[in-house]
Protein backbone atom coordinates (compact mmCIF):
# COMPACT_ATOMS: atom_id res chain seq x y z
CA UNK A 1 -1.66 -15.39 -2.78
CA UNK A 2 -3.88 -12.79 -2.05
CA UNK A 3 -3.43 -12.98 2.02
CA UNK A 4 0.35 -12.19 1.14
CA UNK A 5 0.10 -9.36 -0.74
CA UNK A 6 -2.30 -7.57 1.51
CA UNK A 7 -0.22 -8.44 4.38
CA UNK A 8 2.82 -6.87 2.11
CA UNK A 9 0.88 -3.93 1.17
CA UNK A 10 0.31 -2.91 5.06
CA UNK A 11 3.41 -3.87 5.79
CA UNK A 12 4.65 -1.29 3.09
CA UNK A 13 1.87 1.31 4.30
CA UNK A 14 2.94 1.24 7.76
CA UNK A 15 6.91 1.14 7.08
CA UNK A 16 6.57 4.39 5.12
CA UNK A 17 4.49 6.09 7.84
CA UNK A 18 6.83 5.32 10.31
CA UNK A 19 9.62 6.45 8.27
CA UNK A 20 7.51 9.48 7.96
CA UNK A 21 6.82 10.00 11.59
CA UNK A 22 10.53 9.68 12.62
CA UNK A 23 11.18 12.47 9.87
CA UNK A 24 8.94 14.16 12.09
CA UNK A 25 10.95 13.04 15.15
CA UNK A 26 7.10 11.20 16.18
CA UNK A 27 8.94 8.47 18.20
CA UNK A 28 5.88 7.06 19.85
CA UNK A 29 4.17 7.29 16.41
CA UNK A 30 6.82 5.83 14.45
CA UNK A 31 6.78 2.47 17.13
CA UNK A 32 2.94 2.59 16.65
CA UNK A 33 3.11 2.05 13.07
CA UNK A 34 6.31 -0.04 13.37
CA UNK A 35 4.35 -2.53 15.41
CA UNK A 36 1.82 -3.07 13.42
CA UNK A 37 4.02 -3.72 10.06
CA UNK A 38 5.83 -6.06 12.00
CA UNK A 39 2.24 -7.92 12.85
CA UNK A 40 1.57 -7.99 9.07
CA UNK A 41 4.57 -9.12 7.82
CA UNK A 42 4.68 -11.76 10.53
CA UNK A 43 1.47 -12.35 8.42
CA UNK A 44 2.57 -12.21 5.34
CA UNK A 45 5.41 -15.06 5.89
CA UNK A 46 2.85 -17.20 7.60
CA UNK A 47 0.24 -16.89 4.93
CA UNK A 48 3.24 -17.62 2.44
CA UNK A 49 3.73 -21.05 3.55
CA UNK A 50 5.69 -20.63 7.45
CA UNK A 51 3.59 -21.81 9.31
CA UNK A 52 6.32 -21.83 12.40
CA UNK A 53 5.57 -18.09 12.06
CA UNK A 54 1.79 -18.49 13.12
CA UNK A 55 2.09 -17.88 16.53
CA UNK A 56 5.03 -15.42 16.15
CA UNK A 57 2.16 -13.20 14.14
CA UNK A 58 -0.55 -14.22 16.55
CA UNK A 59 1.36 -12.48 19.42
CA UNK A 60 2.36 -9.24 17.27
CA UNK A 61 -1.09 -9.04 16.16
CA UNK A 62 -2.38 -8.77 19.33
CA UNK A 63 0.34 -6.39 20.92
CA UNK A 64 -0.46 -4.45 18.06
CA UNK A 65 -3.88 -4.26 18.66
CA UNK A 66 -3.60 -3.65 21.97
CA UNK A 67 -0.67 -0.48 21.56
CA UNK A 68 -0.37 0.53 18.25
CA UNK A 69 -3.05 3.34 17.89
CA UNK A 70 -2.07 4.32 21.55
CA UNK A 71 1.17 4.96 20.47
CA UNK A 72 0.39 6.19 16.89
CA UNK A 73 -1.94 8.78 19.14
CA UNK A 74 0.84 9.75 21.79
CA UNK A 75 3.07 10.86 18.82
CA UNK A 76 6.07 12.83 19.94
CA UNK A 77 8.24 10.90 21.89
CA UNK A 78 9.00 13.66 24.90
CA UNK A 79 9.27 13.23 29.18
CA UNK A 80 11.99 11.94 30.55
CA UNK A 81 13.57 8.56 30.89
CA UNK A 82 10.73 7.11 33.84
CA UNK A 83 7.89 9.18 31.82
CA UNK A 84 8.61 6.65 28.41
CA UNK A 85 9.30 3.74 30.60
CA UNK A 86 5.58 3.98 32.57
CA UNK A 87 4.32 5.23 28.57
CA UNK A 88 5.88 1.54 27.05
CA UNK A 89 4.62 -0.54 30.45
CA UNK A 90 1.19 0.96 30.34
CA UNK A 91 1.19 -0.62 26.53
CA UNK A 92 2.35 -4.11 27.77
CA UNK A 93 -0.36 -3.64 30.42
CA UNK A 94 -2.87 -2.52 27.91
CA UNK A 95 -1.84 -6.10 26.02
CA UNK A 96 -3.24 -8.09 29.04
CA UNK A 97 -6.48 -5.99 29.66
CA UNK A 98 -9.79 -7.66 28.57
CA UNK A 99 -10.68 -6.73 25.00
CA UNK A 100 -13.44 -4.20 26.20
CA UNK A 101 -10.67 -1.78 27.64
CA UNK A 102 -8.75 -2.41 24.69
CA UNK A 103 -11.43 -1.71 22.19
CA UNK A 104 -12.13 1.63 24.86
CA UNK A 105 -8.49 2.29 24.60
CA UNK A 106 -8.21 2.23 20.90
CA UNK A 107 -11.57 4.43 20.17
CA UNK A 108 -10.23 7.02 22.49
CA UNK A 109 -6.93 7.20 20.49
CA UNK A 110 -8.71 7.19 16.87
CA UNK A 111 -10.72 10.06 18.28
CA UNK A 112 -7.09 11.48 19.38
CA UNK A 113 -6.08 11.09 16.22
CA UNK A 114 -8.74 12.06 14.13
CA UNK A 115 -8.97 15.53 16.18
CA UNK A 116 -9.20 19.21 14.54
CA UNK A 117 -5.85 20.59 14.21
CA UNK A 118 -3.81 17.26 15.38
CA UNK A 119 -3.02 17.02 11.70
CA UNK A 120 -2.01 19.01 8.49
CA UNK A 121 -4.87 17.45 6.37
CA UNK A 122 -7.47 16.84 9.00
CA UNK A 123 -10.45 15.38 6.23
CA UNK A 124 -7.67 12.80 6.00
CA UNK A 125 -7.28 12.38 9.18
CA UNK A 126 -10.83 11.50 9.70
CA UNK A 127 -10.54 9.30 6.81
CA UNK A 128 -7.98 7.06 8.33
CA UNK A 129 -9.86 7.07 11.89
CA UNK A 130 -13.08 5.75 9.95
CA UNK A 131 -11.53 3.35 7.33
CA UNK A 132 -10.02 1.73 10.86
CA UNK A 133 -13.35 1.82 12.57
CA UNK A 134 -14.65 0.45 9.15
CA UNK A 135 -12.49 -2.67 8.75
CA UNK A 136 -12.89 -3.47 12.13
CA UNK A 137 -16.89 -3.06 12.70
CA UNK A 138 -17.97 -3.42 9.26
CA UNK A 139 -15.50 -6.47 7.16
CA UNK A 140 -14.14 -8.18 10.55
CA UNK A 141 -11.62 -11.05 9.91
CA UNK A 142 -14.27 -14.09 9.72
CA UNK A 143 -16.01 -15.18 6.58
CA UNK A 144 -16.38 -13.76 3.10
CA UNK A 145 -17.83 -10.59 1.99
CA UNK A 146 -18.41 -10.16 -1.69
CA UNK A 147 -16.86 -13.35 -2.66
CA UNK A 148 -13.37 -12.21 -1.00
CA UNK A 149 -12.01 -13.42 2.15
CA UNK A 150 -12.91 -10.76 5.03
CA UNK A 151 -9.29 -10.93 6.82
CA UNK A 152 -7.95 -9.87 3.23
CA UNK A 153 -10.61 -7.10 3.04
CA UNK A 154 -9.87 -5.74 6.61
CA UNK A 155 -6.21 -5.96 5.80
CA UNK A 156 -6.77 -4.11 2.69
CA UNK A 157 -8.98 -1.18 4.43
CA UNK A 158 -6.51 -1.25 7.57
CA UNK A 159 -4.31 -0.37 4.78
CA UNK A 160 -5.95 2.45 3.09
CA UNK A 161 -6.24 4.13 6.82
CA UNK A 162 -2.55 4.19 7.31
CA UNK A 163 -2.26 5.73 3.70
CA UNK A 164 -4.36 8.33 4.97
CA UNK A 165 -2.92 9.03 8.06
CA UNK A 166 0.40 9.31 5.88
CA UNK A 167 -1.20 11.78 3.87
CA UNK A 168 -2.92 14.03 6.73
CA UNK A 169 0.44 14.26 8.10
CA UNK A 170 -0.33 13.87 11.07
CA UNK A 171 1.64 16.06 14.03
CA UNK A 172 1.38 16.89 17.39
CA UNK A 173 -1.10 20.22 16.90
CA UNK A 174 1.58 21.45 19.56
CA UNK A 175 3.24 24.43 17.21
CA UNK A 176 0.19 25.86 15.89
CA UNK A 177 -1.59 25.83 19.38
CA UNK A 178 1.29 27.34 20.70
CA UNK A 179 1.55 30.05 17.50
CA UNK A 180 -1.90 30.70 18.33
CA UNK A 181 -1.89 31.05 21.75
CA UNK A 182 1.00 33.23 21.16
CA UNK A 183 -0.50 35.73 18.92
CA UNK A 184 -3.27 36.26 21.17
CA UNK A 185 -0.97 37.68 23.39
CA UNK A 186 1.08 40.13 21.21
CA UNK A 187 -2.66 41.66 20.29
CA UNK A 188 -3.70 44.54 22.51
């Protein structure tokens, strides 16, 4: 039961920050996040008993993997028509890239994400970049830590880092760079 309801609980997590990014009109963001609560509850069903749904939530998990912080980095969703089609076939490429440029790919967008002034709440922001790094260096998916199933645990703190994010509101850093940049101007 417990493999469910963490799976639910991310799911939840990640459906509210999308909802929250496309408040924010964060397209890119919002399909971050809504790939990876697809990938958990894909989970969540399988762990429930459908087991048809294994590979289903194999292949989300791992397009996920592969695009979802990219995206959840990229934020806005802005360029023209050919600038978000090369944007969505550089994530399908990222999907069949060996694991070392994915792993590359994804530190570079936590450290994106995680950046001074990308966000309203930046501590938060931080937060959520090292719960991630945490549940995926530290708990891992094999074995038990602590009497508890690891996948649950990683789950769980995968969790925790999209609360965060949720709560750093995290933007673009675009207006206040821009505010900024435009009162140095108007002073003599």
């Amino acid at each position: 039961m417990l493999p469910v309801i963490a799976e639910l609980l991310l799911t939840l997590a990640c459906a509210v920050a999308a909802w929250l990014a496309l408040r924010e009109q964060m397209g890119w963001r919002a399909l971050g996040f809504l790939s990876m609560a697809i990938a958990a509850l894909l989970g969540a069903l399988e762990y429930g008993g459908i087991a048809l749904l294994a590979e289903p939530h194999h292949l989300a998990s791992v397009v996920s993997g592969a695009a979802g912080l990219p995206l959840i980095a990229l934020g806005r969703l802005s360029g023209a028509p050919v600038q978000r089609a090369v944007v969505l076939l550089a994530c399908m490429a990222l999907v069949m890239m060996p694991s070392q440029v994915t792993l590359l790919t994804n530190l570079v967008a936590l450290l994106v994400i995680a950046w001074p002034g990308r966000s309203r709440r930046y501590a938060l922001a931080l937060l959520g970049a090292l719960l991630f790094i945490g549940s995926g260096l530290l708990i891992g998916t094999q074995g038990e830590l602590a009497g508890m199933a690891r996948r649950e645990l990683f789950h769980l703190g995968l969790m925790a880092a999209i609360v965060a994010w949720a709560f750093a509101r995290l933007g673009s850093g675009l207006p206040r760079l821009q505010r900024a940049l435009a009162a140095r101007h108007k002073s003599p």
